[in-house]
N, C-alpha and C. Protein backbone atom coordinates (compact mmCIF):
# COMPACT_ATOMS: atom_id res chain seq x y z
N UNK A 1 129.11 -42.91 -55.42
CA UNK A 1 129.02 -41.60 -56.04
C UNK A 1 129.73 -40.54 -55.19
N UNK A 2 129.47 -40.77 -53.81
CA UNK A 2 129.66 -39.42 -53.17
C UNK A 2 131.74 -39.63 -53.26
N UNK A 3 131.65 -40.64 -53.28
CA UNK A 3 133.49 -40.92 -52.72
C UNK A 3 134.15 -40.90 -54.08
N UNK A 4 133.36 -40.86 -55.13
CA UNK A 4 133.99 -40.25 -56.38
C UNK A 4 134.06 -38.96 -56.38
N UNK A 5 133.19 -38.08 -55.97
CA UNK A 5 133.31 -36.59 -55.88
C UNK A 5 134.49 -36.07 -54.98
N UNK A 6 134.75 -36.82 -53.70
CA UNK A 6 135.46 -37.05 -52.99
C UNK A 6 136.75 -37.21 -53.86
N UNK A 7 137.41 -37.94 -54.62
CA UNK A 7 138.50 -38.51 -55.09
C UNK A 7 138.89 -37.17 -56.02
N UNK A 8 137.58 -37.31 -56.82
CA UNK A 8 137.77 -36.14 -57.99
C UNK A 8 138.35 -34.49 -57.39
N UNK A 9 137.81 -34.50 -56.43
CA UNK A 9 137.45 -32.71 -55.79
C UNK A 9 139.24 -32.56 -55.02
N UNK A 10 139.91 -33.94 -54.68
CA UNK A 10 141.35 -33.99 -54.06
C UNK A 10 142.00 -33.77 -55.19
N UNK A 11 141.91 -34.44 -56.73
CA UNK A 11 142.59 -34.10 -57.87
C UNK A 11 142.34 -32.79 -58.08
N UNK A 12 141.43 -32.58 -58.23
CA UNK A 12 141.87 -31.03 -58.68
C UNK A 12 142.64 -30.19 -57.84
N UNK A 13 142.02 -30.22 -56.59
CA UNK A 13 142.65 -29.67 -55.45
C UNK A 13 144.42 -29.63 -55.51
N UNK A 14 145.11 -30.94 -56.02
CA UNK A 14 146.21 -31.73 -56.07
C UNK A 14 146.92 -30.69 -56.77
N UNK A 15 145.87 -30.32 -57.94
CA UNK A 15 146.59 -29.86 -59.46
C UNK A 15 146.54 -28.51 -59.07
N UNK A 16 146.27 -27.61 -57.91
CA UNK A 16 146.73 -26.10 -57.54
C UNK A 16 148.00 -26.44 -57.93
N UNK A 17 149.26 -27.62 -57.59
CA UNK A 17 150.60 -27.18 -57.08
C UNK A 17 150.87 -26.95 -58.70
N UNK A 18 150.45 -27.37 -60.13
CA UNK A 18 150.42 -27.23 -61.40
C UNK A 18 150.73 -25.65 -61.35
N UNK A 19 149.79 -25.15 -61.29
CA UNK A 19 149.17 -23.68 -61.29
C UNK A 19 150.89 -22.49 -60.25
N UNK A 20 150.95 -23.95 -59.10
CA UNK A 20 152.31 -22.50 -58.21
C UNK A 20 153.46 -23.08 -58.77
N UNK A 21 153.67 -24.54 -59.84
CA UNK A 21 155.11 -24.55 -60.72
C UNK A 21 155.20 -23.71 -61.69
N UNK A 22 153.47 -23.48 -62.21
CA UNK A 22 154.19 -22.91 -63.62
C UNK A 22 154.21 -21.06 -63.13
N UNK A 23 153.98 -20.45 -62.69
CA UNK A 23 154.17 -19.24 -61.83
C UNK A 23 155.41 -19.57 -60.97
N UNK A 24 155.87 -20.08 -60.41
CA UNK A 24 157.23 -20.41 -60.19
C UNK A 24 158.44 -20.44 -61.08
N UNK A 25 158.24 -21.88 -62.16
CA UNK A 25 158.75 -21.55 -63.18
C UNK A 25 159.45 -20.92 -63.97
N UNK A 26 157.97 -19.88 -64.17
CA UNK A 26 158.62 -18.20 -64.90
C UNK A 26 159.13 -17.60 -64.34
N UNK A 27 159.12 -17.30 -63.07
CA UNK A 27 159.54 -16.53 -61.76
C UNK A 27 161.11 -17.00 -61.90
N UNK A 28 161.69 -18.67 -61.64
CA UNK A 28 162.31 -18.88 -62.25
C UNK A 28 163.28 -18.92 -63.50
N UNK A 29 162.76 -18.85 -64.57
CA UNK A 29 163.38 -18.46 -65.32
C UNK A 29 163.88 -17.01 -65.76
N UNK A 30 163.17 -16.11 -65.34
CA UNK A 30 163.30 -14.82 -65.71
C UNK A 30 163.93 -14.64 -64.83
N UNK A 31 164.27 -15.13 -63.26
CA UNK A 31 165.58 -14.43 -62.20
C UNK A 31 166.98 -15.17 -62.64
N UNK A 32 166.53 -16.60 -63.27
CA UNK A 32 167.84 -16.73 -63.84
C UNK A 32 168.53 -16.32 -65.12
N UNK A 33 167.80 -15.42 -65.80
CA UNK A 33 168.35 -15.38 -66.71
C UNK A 33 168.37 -13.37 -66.39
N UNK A 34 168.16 -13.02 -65.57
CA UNK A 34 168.32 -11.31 -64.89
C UNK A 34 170.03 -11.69 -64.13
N UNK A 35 169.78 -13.12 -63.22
CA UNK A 35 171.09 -13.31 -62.91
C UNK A 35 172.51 -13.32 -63.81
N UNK A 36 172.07 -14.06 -64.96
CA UNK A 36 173.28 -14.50 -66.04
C UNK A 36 173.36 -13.14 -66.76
N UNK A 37 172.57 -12.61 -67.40
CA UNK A 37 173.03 -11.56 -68.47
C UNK A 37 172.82 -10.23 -67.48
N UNK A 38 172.41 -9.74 -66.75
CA UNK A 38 172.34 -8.37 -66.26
C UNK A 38 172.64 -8.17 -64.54
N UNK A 39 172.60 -8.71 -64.03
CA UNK A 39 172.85 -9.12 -62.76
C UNK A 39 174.70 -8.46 -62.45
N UNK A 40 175.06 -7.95 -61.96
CA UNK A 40 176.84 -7.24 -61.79
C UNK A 40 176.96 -6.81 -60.36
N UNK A 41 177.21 -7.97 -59.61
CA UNK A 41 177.23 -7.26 -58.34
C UNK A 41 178.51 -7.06 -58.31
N UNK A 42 179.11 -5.83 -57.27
CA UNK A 42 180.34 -5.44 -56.80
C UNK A 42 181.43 -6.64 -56.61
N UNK A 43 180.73 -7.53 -55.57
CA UNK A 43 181.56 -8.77 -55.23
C UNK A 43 181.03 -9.58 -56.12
N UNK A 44 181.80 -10.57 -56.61
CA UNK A 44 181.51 -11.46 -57.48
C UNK A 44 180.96 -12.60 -56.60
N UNK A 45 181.70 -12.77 -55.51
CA UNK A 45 181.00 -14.18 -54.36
C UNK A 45 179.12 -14.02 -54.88
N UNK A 46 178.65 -13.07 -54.69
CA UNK A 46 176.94 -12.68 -54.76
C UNK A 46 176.61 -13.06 -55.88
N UNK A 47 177.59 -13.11 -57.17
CA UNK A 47 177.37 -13.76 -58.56
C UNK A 47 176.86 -15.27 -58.10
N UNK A 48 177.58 -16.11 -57.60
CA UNK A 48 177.55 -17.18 -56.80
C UNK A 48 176.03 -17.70 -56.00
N UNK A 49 175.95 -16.65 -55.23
CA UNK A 49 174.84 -16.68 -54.43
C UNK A 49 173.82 -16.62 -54.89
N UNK A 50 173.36 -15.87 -56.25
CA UNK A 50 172.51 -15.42 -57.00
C UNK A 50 172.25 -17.20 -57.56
N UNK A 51 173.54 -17.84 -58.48
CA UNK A 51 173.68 -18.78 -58.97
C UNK A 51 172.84 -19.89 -58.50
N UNK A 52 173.27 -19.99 -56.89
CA UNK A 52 172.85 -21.24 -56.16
C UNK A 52 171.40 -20.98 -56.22
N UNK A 53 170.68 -19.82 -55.79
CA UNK A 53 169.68 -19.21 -55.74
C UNK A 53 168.76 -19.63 -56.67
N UNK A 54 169.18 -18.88 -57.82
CA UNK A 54 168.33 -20.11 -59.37
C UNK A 54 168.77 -21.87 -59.58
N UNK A 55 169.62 -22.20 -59.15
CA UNK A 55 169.50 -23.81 -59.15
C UNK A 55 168.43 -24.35 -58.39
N UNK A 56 168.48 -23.71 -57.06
CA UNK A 56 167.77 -24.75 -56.27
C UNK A 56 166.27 -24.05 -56.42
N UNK A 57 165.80 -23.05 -56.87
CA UNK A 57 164.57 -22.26 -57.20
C UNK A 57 163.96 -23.49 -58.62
N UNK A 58 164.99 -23.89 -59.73
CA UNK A 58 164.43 -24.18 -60.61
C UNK A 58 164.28 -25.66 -60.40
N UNK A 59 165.55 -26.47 -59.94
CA UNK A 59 165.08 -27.74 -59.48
C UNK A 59 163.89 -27.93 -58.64
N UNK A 60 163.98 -27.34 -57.87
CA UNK A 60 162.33 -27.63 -56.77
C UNK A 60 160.94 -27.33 -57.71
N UNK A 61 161.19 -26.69 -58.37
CA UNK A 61 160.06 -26.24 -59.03
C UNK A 61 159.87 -27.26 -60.10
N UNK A 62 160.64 -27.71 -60.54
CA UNK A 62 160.22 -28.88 -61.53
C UNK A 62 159.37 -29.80 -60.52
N UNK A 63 160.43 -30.19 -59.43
CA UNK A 63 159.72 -31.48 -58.35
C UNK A 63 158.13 -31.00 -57.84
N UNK A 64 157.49 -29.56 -57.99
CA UNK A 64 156.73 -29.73 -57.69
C UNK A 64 155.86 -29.86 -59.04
N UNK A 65 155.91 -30.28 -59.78
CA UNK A 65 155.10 -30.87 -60.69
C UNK A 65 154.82 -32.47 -60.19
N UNK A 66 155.51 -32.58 -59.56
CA UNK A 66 155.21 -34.11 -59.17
C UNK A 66 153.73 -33.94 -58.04
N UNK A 67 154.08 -33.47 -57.40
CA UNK A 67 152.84 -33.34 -56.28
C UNK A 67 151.70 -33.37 -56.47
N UNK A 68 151.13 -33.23 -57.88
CA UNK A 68 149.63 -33.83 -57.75
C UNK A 68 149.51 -35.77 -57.30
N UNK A 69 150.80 -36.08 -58.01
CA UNK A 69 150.80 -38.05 -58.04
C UNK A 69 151.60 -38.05 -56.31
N UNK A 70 151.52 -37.45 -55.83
CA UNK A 70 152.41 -37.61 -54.36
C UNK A 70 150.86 -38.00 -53.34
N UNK A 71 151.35 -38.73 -52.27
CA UNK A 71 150.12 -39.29 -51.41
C UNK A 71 149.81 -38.53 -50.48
N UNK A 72 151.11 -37.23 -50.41
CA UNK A 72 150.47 -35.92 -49.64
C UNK A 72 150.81 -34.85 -50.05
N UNK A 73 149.94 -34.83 -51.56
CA UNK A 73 150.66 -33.72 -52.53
C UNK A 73 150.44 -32.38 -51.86
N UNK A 74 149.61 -31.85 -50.67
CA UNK A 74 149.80 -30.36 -50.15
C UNK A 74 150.82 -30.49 -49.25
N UNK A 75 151.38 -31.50 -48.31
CA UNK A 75 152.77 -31.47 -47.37
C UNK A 75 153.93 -31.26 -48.69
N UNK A 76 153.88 -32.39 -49.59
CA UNK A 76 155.12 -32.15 -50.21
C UNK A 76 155.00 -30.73 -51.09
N UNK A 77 154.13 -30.40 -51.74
CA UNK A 77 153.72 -28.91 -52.31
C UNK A 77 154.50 -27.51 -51.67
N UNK A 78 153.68 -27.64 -49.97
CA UNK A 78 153.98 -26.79 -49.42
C UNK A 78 155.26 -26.57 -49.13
N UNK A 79 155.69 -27.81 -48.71
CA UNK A 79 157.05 -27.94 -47.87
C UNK A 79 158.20 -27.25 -49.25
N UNK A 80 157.81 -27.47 -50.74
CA UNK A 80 158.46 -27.39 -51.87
C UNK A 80 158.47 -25.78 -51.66
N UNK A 81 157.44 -25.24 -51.69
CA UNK A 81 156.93 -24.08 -52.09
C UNK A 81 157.92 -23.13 -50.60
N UNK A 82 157.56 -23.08 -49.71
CA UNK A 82 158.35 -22.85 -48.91
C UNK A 82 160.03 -22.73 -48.58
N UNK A 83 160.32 -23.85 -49.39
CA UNK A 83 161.40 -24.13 -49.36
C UNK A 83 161.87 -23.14 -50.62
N UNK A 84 161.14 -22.80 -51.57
CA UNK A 84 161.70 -21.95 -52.51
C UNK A 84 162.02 -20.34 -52.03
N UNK A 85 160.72 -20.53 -51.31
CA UNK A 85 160.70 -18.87 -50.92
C UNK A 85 161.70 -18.72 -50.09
N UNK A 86 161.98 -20.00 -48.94
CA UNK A 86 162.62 -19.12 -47.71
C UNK A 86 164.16 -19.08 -48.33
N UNK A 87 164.72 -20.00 -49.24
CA UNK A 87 166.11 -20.35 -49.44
C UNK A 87 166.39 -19.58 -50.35
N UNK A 88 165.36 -20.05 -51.66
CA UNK A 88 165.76 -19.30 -52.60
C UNK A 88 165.48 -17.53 -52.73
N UNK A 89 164.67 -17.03 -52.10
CA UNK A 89 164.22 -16.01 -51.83
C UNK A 89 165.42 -15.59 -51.31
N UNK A 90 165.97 -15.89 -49.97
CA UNK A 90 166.67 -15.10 -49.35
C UNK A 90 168.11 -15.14 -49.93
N UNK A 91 168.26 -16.18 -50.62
CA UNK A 91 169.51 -16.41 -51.90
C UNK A 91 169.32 -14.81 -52.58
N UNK A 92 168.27 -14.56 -52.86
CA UNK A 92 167.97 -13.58 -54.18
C UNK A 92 168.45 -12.71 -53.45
N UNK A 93 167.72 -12.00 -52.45
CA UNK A 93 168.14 -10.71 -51.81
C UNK A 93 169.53 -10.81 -51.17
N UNK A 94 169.88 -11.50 -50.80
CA UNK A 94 171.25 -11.18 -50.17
C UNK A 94 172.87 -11.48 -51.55
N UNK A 95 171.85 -11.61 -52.88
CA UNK A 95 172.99 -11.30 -53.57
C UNK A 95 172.84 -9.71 -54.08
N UNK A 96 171.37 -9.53 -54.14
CA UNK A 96 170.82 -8.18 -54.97
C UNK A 96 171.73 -6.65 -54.21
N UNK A 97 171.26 -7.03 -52.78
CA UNK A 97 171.84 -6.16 -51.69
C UNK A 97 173.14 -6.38 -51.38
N UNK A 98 174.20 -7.69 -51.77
CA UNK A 98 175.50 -7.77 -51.47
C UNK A 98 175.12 -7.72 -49.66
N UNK A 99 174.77 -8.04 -48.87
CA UNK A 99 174.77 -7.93 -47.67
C UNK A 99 174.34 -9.64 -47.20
N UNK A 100 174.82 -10.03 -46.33
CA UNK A 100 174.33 -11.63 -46.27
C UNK A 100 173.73 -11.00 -44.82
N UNK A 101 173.77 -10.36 -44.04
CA UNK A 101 173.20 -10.43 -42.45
C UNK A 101 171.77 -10.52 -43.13
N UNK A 102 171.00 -10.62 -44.58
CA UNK A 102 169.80 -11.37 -44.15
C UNK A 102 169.42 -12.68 -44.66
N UNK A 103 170.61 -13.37 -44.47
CA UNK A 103 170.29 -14.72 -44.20
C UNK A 103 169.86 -16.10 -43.53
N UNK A 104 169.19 -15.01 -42.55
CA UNK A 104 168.76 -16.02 -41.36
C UNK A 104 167.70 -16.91 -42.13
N UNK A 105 166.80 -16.71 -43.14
CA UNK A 105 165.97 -17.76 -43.49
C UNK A 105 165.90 -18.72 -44.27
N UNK A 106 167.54 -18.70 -45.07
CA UNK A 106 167.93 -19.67 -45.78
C UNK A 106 168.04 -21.01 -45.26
N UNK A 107 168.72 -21.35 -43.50
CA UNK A 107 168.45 -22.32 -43.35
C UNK A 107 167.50 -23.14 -43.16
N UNK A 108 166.11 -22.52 -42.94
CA UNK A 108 164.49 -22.85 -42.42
C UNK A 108 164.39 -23.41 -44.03
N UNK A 109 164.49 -22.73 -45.17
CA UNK A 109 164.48 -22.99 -46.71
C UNK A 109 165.35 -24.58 -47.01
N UNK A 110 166.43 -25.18 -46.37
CA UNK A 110 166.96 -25.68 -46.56
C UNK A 110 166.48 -26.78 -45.79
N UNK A 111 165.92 -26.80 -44.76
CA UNK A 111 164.96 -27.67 -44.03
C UNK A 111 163.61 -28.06 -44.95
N UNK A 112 163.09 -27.36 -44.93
CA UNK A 112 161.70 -27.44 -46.28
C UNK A 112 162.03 -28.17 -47.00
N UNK A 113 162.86 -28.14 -48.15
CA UNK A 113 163.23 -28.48 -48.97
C UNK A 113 163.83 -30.67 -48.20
N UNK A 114 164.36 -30.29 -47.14
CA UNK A 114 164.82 -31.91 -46.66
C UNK A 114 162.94 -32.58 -46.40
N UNK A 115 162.59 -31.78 -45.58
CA UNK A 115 161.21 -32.42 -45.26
C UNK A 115 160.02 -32.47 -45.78
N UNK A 116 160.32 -31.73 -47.79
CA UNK A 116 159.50 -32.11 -48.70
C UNK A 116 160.10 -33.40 -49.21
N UNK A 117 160.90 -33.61 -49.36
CA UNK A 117 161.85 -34.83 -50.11
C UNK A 117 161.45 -36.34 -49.00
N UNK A 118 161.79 -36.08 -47.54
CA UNK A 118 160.86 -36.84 -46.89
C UNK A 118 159.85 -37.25 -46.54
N UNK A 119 158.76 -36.69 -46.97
CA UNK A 119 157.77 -36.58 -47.24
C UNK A 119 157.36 -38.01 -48.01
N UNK A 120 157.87 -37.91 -49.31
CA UNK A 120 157.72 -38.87 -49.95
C UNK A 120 157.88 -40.43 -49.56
N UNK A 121 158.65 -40.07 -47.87
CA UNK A 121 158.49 -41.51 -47.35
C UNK A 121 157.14 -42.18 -46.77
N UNK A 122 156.29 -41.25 -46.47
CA UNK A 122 154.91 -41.59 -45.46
C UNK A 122 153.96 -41.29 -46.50
């Protein structure tokens, strides 16, 4: 009994990352589609940046739908979740602002993103 409550109380637990895809998701979809139709930066390169920004925001966010069936669905979750904010986040602002000097946290984002994907090895 008790190690069923146990099993049960990790599933739900599992199914938070449900709850930060689909709030992601939208977050997702609505910056990519602010990017495509309204989005006009000065330099077009930041069109670009914006671009990469929603790819890798919306791919990760699908993958974390996987993380409840993952064997360390809060490492791979987090590491996902992280990886959105630091990469794709700093994707966002440094096209919004046309300024890249704040891109120091894209590469930490780009790490996340390797050591959620590895994850899936252990």
């Amino acid at each position: 009994m008790e190690r069923e409550l146990i099993v049960k109380h990790r599933r739900i637990d599992a199914n938070i990352w449900l709850k930060v895809a689909a709030i992601s998701g939208a977050a997702a979809l609505g910056l990519g589609t602010y990017g495509f139709h309204i989005f006009k930066p000065q330099n077009p390169a930041f069109k670009e940046v914006w671009q990469t920004a929603s790819l890798y925001h919306l791919v990760h966010t699908a993958a974390l739908l996987a993380a409840p069936i993952t064997k360390n669905s809060h490492v791979f979750g987090g590491l996902l979740t992280a990886g959105i904010l630091a990469f794709s986040g700093t994707c966002y602002i440094v096209a919004l602002l046309e300024d890249r000097k704040y891109a120091a946290l894209a590469p930490f984002g780009g790490f996340a993103f390797i050591a959620a994907w590895a994850s899936l090895l252990f």
